[in-house]
C-alpha atoms as a PDB file:
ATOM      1  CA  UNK A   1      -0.392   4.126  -0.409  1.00  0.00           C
ATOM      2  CA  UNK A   2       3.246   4.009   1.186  1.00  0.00           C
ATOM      3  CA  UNK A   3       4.172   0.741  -0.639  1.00  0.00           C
ATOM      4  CA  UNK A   4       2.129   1.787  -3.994  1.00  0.00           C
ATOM      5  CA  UNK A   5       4.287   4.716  -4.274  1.00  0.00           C
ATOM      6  CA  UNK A   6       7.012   2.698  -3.270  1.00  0.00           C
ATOM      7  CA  UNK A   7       6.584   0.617  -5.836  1.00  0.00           C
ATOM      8  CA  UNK A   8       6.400   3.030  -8.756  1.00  0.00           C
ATOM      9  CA  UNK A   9       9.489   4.503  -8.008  1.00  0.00           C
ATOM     10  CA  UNK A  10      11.604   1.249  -7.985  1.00  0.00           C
ATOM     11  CA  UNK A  11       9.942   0.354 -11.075  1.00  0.00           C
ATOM     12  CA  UNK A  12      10.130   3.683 -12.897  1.00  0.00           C
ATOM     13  CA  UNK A  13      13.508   3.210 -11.582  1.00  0.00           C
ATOM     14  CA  UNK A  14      14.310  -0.080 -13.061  1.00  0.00           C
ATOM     15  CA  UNK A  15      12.199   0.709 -16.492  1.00  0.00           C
ATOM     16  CA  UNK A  16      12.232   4.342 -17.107  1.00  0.00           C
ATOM     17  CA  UNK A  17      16.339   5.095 -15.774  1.00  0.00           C
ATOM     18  CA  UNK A  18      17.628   1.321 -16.824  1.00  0.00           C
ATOM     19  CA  UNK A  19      16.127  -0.624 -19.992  1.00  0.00           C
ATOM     20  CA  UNK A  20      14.490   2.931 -20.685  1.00  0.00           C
ATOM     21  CA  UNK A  21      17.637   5.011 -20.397  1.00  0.00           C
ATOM     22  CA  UNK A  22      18.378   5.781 -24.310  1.00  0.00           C
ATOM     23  CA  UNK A  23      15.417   5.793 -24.874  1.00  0.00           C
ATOM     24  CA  UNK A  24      13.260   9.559 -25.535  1.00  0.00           C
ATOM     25  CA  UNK A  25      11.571  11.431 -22.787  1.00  0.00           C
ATOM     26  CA  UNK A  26       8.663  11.272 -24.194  1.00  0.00           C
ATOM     27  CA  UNK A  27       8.886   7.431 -24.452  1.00  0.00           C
ATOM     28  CA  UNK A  28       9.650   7.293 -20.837  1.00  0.00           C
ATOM     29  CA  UNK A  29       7.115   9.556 -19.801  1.00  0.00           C
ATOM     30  CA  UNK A  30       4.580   7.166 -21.425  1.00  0.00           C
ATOM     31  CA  UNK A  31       6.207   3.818 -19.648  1.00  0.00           C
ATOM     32  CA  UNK A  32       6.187   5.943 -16.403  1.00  0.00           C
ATOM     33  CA  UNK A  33       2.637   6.405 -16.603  1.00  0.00           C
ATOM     34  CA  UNK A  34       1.564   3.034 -17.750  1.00  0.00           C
ATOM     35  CA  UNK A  35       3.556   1.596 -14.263  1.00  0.00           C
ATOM     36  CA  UNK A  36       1.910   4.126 -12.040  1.00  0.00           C
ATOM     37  CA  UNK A  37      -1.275   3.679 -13.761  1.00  0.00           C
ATOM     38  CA  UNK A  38      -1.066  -0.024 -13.399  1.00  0.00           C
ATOM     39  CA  UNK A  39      -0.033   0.317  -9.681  1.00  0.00           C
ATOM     40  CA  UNK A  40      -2.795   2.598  -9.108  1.00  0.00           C
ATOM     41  CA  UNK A  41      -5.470   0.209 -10.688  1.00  0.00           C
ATOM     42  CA  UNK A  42      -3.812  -2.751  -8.588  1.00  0.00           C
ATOM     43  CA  UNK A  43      -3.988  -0.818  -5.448  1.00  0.00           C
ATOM     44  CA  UNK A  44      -7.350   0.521  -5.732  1.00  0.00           C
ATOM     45  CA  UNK A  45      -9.293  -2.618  -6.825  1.00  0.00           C
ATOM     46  CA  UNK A  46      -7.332  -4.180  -3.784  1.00  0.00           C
ATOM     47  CA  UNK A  47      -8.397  -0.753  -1.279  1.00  0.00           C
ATOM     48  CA  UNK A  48     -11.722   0.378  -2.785  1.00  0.00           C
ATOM     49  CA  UNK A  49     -13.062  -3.186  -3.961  1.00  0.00           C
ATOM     50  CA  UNK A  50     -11.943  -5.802  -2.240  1.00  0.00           C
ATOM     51  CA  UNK A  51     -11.482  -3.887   1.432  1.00  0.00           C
ATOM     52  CA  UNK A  52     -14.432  -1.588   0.513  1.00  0.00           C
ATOM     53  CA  UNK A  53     -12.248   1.380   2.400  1.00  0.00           C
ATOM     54  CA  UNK A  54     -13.755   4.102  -0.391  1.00  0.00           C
ATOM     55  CA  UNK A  55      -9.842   5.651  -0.242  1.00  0.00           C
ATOM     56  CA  UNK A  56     -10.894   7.120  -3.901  1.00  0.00           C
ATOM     57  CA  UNK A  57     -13.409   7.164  -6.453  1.00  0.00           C
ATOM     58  CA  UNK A  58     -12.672   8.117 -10.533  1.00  0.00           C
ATOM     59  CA  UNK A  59     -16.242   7.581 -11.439  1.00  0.00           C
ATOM     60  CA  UNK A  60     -17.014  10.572 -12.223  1.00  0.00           C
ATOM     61  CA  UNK A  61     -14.034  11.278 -14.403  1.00  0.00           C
ATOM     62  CA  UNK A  62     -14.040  10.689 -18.112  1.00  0.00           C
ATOM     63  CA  UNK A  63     -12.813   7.367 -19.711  1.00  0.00           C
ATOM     64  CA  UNK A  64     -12.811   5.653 -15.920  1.00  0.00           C
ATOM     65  CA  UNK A  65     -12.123   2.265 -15.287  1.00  0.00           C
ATOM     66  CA  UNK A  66     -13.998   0.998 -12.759  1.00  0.00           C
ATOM     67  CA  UNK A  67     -13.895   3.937 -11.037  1.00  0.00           C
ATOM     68  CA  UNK A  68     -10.096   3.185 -10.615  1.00  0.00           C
ATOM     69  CA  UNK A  69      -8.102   4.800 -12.700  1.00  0.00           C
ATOM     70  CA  UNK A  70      -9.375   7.388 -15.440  1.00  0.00           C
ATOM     71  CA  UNK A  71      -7.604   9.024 -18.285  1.00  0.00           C
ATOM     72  CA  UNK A  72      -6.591  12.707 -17.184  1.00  0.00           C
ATOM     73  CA  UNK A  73      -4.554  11.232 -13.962  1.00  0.00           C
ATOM     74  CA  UNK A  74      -2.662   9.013 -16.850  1.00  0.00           C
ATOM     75  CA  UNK A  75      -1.871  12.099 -18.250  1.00  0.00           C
ATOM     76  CA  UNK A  76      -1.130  13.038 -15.060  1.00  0.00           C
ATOM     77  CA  UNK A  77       1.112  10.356 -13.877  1.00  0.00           C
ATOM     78  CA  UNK A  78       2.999  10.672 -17.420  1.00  0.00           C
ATOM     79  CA  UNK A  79       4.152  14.580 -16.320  1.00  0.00           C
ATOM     80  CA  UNK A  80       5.333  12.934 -12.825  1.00  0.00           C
ATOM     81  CA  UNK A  81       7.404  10.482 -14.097  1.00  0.00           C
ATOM     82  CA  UNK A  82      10.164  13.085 -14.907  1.00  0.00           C
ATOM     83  CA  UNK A  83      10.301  14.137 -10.998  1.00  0.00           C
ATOM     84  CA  UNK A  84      10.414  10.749  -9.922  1.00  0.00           C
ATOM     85  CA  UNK A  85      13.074   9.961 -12.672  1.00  0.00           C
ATOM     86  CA  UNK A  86      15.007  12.696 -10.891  1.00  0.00           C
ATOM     87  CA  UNK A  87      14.939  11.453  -7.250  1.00  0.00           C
ATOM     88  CA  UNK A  88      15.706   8.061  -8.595  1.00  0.00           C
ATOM     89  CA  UNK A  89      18.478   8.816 -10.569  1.00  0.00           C
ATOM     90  CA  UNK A  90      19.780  11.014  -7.225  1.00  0.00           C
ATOM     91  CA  UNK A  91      19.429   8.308  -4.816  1.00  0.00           C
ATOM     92  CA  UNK A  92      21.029   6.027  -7.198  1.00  0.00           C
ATOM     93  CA  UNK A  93      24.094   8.586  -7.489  1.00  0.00           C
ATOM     94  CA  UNK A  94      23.880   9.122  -3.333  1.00  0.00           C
ATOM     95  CA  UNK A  95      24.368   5.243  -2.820  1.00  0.00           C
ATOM     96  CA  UNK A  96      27.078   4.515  -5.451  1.00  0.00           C
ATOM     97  CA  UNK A  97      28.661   7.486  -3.262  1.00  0.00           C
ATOM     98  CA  UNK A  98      28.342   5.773  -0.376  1.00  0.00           C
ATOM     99  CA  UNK A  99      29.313   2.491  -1.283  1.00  0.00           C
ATOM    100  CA  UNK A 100      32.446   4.174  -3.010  1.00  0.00           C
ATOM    101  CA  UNK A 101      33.388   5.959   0.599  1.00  0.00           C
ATOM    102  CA  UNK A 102      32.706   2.428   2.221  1.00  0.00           C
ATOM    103  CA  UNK A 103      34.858   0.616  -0.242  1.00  0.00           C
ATOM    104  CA  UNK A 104      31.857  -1.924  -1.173  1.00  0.00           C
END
């Protein structure tokens, strides 16, 4: 779950804070949550399918896929984005700060 999460944040970092950046919030938010959505179906058809490790189950959730991913954690994932936008955009102002001090 490490490297899933690990994952989305380089890519909502990438997306959402590069291509993304002039982009609206709302716009964003909606990018954000199709990456972490996407991650999370990847992951758990790779966890809960393939390994058969039962991490989680969406089944009975409304508009599921697979028991995967469902439509109210979309949403959810969506409202996230903006915190993880945040600690991206801070660990990208932390490094250029360090690199700066380091003369890199």
């Amino acid at each position: 779950m490490a490297v899933a999460g690990g994952a989305c944040l380089c890519l909502i970092d990438r997306i959402c804070n590069g291509r993304m950046k002039r982009m609206p919030l709302a716009y964003r938010c909606f990018a954000g949550s199709g990456i972490i959505t996407a991650v999370e179906f990847a992951t758990g058809f790779l966890v809960n399918i393939v390994l058969k490790l039962n991490v989680w189950d969406y089944s009975e959730l409304p508009m599921n896929l697979m028991g995967q991913i469902c439509a109210p954690f979309s949403l959810l994932w969506g409202a996230l984005t903006i915190p993880a936008m945040q600690l991206c955009g801070l660990y990208d102002r932390l490094a250029a700060k360090v690199q700066a001090k380091n003369g890199s």
